[in-house]
Structure formats: structure tokens, C-alpha cells
C-alpha atoms as a PDB file:
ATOM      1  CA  UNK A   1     176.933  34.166  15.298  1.00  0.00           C
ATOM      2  CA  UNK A   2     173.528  35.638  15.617  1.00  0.00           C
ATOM      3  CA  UNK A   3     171.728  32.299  15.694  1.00  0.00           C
ATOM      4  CA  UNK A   4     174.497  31.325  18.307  1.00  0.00           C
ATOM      5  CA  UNK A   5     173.501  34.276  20.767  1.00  0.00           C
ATOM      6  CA  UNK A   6     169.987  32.921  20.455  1.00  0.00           C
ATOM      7  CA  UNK A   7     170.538  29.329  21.380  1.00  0.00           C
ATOM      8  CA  UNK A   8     172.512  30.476  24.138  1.00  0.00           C
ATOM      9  CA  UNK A   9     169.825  33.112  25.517  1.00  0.00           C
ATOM     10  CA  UNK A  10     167.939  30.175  24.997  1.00  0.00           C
ATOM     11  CA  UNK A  11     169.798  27.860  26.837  1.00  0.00           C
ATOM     12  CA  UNK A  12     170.273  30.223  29.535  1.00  0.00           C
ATOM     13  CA  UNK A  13     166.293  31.085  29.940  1.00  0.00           C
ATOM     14  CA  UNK A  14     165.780  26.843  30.266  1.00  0.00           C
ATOM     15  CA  UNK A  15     168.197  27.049  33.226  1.00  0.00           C
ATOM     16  CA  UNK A  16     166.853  29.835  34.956  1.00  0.00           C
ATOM     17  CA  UNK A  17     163.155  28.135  34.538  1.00  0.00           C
ATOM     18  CA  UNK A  18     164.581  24.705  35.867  1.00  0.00           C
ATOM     19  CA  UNK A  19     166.340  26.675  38.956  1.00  0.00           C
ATOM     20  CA  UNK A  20     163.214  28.835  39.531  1.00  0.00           C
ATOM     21  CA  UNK A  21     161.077  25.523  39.327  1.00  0.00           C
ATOM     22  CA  UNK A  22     163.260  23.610  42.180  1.00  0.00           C
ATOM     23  CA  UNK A  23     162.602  26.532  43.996  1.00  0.00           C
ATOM     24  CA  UNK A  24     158.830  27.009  43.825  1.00  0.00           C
ATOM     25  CA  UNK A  25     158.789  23.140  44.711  1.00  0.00           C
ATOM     26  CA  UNK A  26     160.820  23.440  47.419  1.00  0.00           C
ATOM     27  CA  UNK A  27     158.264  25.968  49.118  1.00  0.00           C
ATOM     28  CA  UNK A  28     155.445  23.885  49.250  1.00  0.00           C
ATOM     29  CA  UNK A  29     152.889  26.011  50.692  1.00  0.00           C
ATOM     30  CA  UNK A  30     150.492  25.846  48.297  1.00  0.00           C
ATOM     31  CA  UNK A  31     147.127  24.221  47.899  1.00  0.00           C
ATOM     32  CA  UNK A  32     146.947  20.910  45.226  1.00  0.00           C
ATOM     33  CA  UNK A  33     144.960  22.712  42.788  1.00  0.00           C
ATOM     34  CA  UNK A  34     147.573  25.878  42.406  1.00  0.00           C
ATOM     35  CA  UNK A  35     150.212  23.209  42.666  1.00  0.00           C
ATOM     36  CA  UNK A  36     148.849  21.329  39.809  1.00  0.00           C
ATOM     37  CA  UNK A  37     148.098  24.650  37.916  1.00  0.00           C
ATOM     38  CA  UNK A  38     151.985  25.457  38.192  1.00  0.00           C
ATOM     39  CA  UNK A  39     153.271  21.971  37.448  1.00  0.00           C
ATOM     40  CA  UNK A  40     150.566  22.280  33.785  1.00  0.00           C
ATOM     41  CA  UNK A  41     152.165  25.804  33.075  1.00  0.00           C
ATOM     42  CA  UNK A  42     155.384  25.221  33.924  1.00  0.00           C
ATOM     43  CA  UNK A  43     155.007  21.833  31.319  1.00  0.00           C
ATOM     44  CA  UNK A  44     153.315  23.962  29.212  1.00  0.00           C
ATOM     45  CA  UNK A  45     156.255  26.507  29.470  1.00  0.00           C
ATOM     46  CA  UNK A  46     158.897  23.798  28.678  1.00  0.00           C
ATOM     47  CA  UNK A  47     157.009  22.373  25.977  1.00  0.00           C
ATOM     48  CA  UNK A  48     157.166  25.625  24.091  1.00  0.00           C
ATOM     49  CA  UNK A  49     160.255  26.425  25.052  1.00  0.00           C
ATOM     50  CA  UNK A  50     161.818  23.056  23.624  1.00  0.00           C
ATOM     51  CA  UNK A  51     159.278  23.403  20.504  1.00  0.00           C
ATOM     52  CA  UNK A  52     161.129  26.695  19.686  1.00  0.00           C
ATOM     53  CA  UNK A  53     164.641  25.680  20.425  1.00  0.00           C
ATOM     54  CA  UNK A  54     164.054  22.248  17.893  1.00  0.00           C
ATOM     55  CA  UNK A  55     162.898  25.187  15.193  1.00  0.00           C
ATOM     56  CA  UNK A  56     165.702  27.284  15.984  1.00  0.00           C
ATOM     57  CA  UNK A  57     168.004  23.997  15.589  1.00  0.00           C
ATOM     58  CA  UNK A  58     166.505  23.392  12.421  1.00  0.00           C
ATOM     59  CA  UNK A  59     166.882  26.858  11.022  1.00  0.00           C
ATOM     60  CA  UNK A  60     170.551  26.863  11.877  1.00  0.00           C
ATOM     61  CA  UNK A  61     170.438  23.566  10.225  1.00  0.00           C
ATOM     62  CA  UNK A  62     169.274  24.923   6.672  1.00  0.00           C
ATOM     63  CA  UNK A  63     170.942  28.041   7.131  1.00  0.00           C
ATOM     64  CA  UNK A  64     174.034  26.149   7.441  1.00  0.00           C
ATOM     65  CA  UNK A  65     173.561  24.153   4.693  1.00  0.00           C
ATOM     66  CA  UNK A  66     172.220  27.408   2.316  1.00  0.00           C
ATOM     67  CA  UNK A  67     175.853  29.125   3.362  1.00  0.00           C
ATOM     68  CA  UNK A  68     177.261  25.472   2.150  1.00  0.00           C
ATOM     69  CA  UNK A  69     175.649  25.155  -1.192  1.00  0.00           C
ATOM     70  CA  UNK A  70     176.365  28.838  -2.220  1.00  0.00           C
ATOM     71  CA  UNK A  71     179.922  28.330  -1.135  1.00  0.00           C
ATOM     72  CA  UNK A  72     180.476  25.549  -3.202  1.00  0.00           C
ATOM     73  CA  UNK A  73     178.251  27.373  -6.088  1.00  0.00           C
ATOM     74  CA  UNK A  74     180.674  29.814  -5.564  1.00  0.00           C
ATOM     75  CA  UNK A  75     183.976  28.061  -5.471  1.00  0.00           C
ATOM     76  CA  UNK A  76     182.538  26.239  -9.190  1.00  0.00           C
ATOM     77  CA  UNK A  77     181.811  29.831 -10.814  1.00  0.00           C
ATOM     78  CA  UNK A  78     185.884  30.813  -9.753  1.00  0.00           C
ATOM     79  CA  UNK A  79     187.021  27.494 -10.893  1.00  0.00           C
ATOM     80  CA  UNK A  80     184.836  28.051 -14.156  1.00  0.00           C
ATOM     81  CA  UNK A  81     186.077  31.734 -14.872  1.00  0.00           C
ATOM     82  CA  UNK A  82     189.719  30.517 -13.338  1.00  0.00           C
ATOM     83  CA  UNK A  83     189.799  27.737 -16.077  1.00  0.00           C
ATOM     84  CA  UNK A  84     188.358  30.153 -18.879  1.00  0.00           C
ATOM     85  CA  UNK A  85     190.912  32.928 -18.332  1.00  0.00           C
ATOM     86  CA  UNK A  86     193.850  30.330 -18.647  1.00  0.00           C
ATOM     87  CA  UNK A  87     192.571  28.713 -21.674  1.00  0.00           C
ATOM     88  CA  UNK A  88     192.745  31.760 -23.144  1.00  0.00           C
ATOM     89  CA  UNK A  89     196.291  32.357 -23.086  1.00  0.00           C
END
């Protein structure tokens, strides 16, 4: 639920850039070079921004799969004990 939150704040923070972006283009009073000092940093902005949602992705990933294998670890240790206590009777 945690990681969830995250992705969301995440998603949330790339559509606030995006809207804020169409805005500062819209303005166009700006010289070239600021324009094309924006445009870099607002790439360069992105670009991070998608590098740490991909690691976030994959950390949910492995998470999810950790929470898997321990469930089915889990699920053979009841069966195990489950199938020792009724031999025993």
C-alpha cells in the first residue's frame, strides 16, 4: 500500500510537471537560450523522474515476488506440520 502511495505521488508530480510545462510554453516570452535551458532541464527533469519511477516499478516487482515466495514457503511449512500432526494419530 505504501509503494502504491508512492507511484501515485509519483504519477501525480509527472502531471503537474507536464501541465506546468504547457504552460511555460505557452508564454513564450523568453529569449532562445533560456528557452533551450528550460526545454534541457525540464528533459533532464523527466528523465529522472521516469528513471526513478522504472526503479520504483521494479522494487514493487521483487517485493511482490519476495511476499510470493515466503507465502508459498509458508503455506509448505503448514502443509508439512499439517501432514505430520495427522500421521501421528
Amino acid at each position: 500500500m505504501k509503494r502504491l502511495k508512492r507511484i501515485l505521488l509519483l504519477l501525480l508530480s509527472v502531471g503537474l510537471l507536464v501541465g506546468c510545462a504547457g504552460e511555460f510554453q505557452s508564454t513564450e516570452s523568453t529569449s532562445s537560450a533560456t528557452d533551450d535551458s528550460a526545454d534541457r532541464s525540464f528533459r533532464d527533469t523527466m528523465d529522472r523522474l521516469n528513471e526513478q519511477m522504472a526503479t520504483d516499478a521494479a522494487n514493487a516487482a521483487a517485493q511482490q515476488q519476495f511476499n510470493a515466495a515466503m507465502a508459498a514457503a509458508q503455506e509448505t511449512m503448514n502443509n508439512a506440520n499439517n501432514d505430520r500432526a495427522t500421521s501421528n494419530w
